[in-house]
N, C-alpha and C. Protein backbone atom coordinates (compact mmCIF):
# COMPACT_ATOMS: atom_id res chain seq x y z
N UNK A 1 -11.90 4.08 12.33
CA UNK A 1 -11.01 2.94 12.18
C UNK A 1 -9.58 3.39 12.47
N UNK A 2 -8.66 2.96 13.40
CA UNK A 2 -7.61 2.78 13.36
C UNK A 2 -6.45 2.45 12.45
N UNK A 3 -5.57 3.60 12.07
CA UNK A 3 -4.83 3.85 10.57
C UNK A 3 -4.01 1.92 11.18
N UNK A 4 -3.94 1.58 12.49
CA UNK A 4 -2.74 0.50 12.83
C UNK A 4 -3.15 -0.79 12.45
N UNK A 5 -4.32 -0.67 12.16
CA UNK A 5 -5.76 -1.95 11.10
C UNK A 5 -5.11 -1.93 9.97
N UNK A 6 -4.84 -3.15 9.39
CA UNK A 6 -4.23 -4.01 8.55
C UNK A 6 -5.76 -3.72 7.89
N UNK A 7 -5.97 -3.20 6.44
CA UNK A 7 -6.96 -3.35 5.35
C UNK A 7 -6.55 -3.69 4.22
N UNK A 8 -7.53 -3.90 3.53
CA UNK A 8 -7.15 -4.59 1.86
C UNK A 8 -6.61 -3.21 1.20
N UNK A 9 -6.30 -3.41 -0.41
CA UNK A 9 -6.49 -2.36 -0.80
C UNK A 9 -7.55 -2.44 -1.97
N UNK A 10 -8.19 -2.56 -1.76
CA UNK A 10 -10.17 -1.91 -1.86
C UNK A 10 -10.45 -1.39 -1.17
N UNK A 11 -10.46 -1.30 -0.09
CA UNK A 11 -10.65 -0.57 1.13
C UNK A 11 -9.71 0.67 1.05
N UNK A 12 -8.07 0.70 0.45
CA UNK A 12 -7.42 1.80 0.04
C UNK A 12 -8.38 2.83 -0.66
N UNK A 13 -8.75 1.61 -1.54
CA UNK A 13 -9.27 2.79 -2.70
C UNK A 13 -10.93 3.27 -2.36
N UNK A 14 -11.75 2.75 -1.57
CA UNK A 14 -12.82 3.10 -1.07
C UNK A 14 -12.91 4.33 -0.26
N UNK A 15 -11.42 4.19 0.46
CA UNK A 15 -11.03 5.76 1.25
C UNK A 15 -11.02 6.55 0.60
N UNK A 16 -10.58 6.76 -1.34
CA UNK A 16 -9.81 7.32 -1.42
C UNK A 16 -8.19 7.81 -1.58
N UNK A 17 -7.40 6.59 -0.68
CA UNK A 17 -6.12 6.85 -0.93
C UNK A 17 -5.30 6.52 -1.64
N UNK A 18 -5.69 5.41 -2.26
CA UNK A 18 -4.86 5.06 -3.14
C UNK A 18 -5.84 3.54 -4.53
N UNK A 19 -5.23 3.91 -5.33
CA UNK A 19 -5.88 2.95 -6.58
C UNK A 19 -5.95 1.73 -6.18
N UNK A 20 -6.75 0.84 -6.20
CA UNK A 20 -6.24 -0.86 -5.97
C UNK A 20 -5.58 -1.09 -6.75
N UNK A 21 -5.41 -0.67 -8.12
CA UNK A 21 -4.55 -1.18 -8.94
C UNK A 21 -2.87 -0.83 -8.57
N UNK A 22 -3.09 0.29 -8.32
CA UNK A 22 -1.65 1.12 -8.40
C UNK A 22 -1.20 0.44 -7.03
N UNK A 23 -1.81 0.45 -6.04
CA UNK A 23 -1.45 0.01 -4.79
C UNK A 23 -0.51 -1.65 -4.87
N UNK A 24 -1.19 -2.63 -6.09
CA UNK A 24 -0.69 -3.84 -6.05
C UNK A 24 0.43 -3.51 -6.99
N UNK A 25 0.28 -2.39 -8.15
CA UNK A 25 1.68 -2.03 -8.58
C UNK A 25 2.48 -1.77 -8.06
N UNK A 26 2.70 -0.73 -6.63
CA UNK A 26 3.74 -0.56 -6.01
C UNK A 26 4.35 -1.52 -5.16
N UNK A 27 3.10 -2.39 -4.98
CA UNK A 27 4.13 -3.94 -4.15
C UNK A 27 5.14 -4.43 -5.00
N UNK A 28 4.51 -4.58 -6.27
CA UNK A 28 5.18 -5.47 -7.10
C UNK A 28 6.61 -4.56 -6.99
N UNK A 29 6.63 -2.89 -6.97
CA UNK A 29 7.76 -2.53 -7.53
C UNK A 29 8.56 -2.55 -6.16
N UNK A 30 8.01 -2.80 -4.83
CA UNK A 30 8.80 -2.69 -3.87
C UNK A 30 8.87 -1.01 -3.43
N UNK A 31 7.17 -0.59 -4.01
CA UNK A 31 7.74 0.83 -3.14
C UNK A 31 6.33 1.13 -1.93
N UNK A 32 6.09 -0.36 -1.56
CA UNK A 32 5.00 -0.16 -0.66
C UNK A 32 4.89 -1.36 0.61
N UNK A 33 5.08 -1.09 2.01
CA UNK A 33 4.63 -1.91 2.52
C UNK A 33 3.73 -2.60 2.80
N UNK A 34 3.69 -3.85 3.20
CA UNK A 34 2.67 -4.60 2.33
C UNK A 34 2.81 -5.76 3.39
N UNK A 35 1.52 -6.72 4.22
CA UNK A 35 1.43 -7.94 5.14
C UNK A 35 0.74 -8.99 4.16
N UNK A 36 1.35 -9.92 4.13
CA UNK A 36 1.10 -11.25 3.45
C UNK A 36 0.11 -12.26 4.74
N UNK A 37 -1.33 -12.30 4.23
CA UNK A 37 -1.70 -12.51 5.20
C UNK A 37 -2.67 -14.75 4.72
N UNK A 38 -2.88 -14.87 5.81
CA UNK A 38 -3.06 -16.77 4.99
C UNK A 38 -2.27 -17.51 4.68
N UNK A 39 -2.46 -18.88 4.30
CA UNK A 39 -1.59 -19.62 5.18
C UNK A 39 -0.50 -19.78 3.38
N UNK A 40 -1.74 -19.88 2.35
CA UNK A 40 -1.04 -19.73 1.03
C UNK A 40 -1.20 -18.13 0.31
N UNK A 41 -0.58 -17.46 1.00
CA UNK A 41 -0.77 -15.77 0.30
C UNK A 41 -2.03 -15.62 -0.33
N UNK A 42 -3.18 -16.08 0.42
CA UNK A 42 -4.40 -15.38 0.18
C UNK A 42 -4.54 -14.26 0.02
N UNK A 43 -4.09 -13.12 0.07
CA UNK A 43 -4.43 -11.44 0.49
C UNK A 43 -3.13 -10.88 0.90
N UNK A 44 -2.63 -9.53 0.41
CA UNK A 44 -2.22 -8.68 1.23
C UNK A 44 -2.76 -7.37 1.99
N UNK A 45 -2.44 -7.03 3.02
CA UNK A 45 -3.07 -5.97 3.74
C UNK A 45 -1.95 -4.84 3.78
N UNK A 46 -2.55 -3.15 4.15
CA UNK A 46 -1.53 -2.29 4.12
C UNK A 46 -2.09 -1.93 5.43
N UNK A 47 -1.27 -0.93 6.16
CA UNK A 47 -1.54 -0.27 7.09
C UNK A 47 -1.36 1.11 6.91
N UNK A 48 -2.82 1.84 6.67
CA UNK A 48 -2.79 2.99 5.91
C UNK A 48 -1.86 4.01 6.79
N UNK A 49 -1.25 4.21 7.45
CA UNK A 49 -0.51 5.54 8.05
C UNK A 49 0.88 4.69 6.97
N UNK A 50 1.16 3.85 6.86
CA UNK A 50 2.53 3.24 5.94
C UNK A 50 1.87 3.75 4.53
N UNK A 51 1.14 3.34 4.32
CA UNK A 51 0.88 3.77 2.53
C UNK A 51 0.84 5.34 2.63
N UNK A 52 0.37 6.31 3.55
CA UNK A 52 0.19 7.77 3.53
C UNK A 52 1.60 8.05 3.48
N UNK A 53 2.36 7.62 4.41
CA UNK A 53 4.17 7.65 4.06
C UNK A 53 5.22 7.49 3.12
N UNK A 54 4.29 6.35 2.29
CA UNK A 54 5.28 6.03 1.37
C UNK A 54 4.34 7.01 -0.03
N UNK A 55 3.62 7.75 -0.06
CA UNK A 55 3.04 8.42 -0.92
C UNK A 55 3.56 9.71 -0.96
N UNK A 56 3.85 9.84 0.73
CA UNK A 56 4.62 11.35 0.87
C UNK A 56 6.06 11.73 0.34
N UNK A 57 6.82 10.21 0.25
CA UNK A 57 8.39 10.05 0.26
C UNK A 57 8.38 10.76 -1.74
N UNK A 58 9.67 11.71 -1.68
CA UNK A 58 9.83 12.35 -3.35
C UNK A 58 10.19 10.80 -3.77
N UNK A 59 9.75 11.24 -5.26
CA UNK A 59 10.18 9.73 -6.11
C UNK A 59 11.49 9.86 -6.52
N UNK A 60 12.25 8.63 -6.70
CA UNK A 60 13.66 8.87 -7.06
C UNK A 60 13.63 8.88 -8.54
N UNK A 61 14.62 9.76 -8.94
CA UNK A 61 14.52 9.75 -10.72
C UNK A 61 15.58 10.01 -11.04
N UNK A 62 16.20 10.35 -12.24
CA UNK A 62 17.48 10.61 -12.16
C UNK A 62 17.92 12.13 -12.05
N UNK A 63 18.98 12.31 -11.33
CA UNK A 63 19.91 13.64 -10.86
C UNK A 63 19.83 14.46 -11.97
N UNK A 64 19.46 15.82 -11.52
CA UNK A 64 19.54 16.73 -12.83
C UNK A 64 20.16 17.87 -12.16
C-alpha cells in the first residue's frame, strides 16, 4: 500500500503505528494531520508518511 493512501486510523493501529485512540487524541490536540473526508465529517483519514513525521517531531515542553 502506498504511505500517499489516505487510511482510517484503525488501519493506523492495525499497522501498528499508532493507537486509534491516541491518533483521534492528537487531532483533537492539533498535533496531527488529519483529511476530513464526507459530505457531513463522516471519517477522518491520515496519510501514514504524515503521521510517521509528526511522531518523529521532539515534543515541545517547557525550557529547562
Amino acid at each position: 500500500m502506498n504511505s500517499e493512501q489516505l487510511v482510517t486510523a484503525k488501519e493506523l493501529e492495525v499497522r501498528g503505528i499508532l493507537k486509534k485512540g491516541t491518533a483521534y487524541k492528537m487531532v483533537a490536540a492539533k498535533k496531527l494531520t488529519h483529511y476530513v473526508v464526507g459530505n457531513s465529517g463522516g471519517g477522518i483519514r491520515f496519510r501514514v508518511d504524515e503521521v510517521l513525521a509528526a511522531l518523529r517531531r521532539p515534543a515541545k515542553g517547557p525550557a529547562q
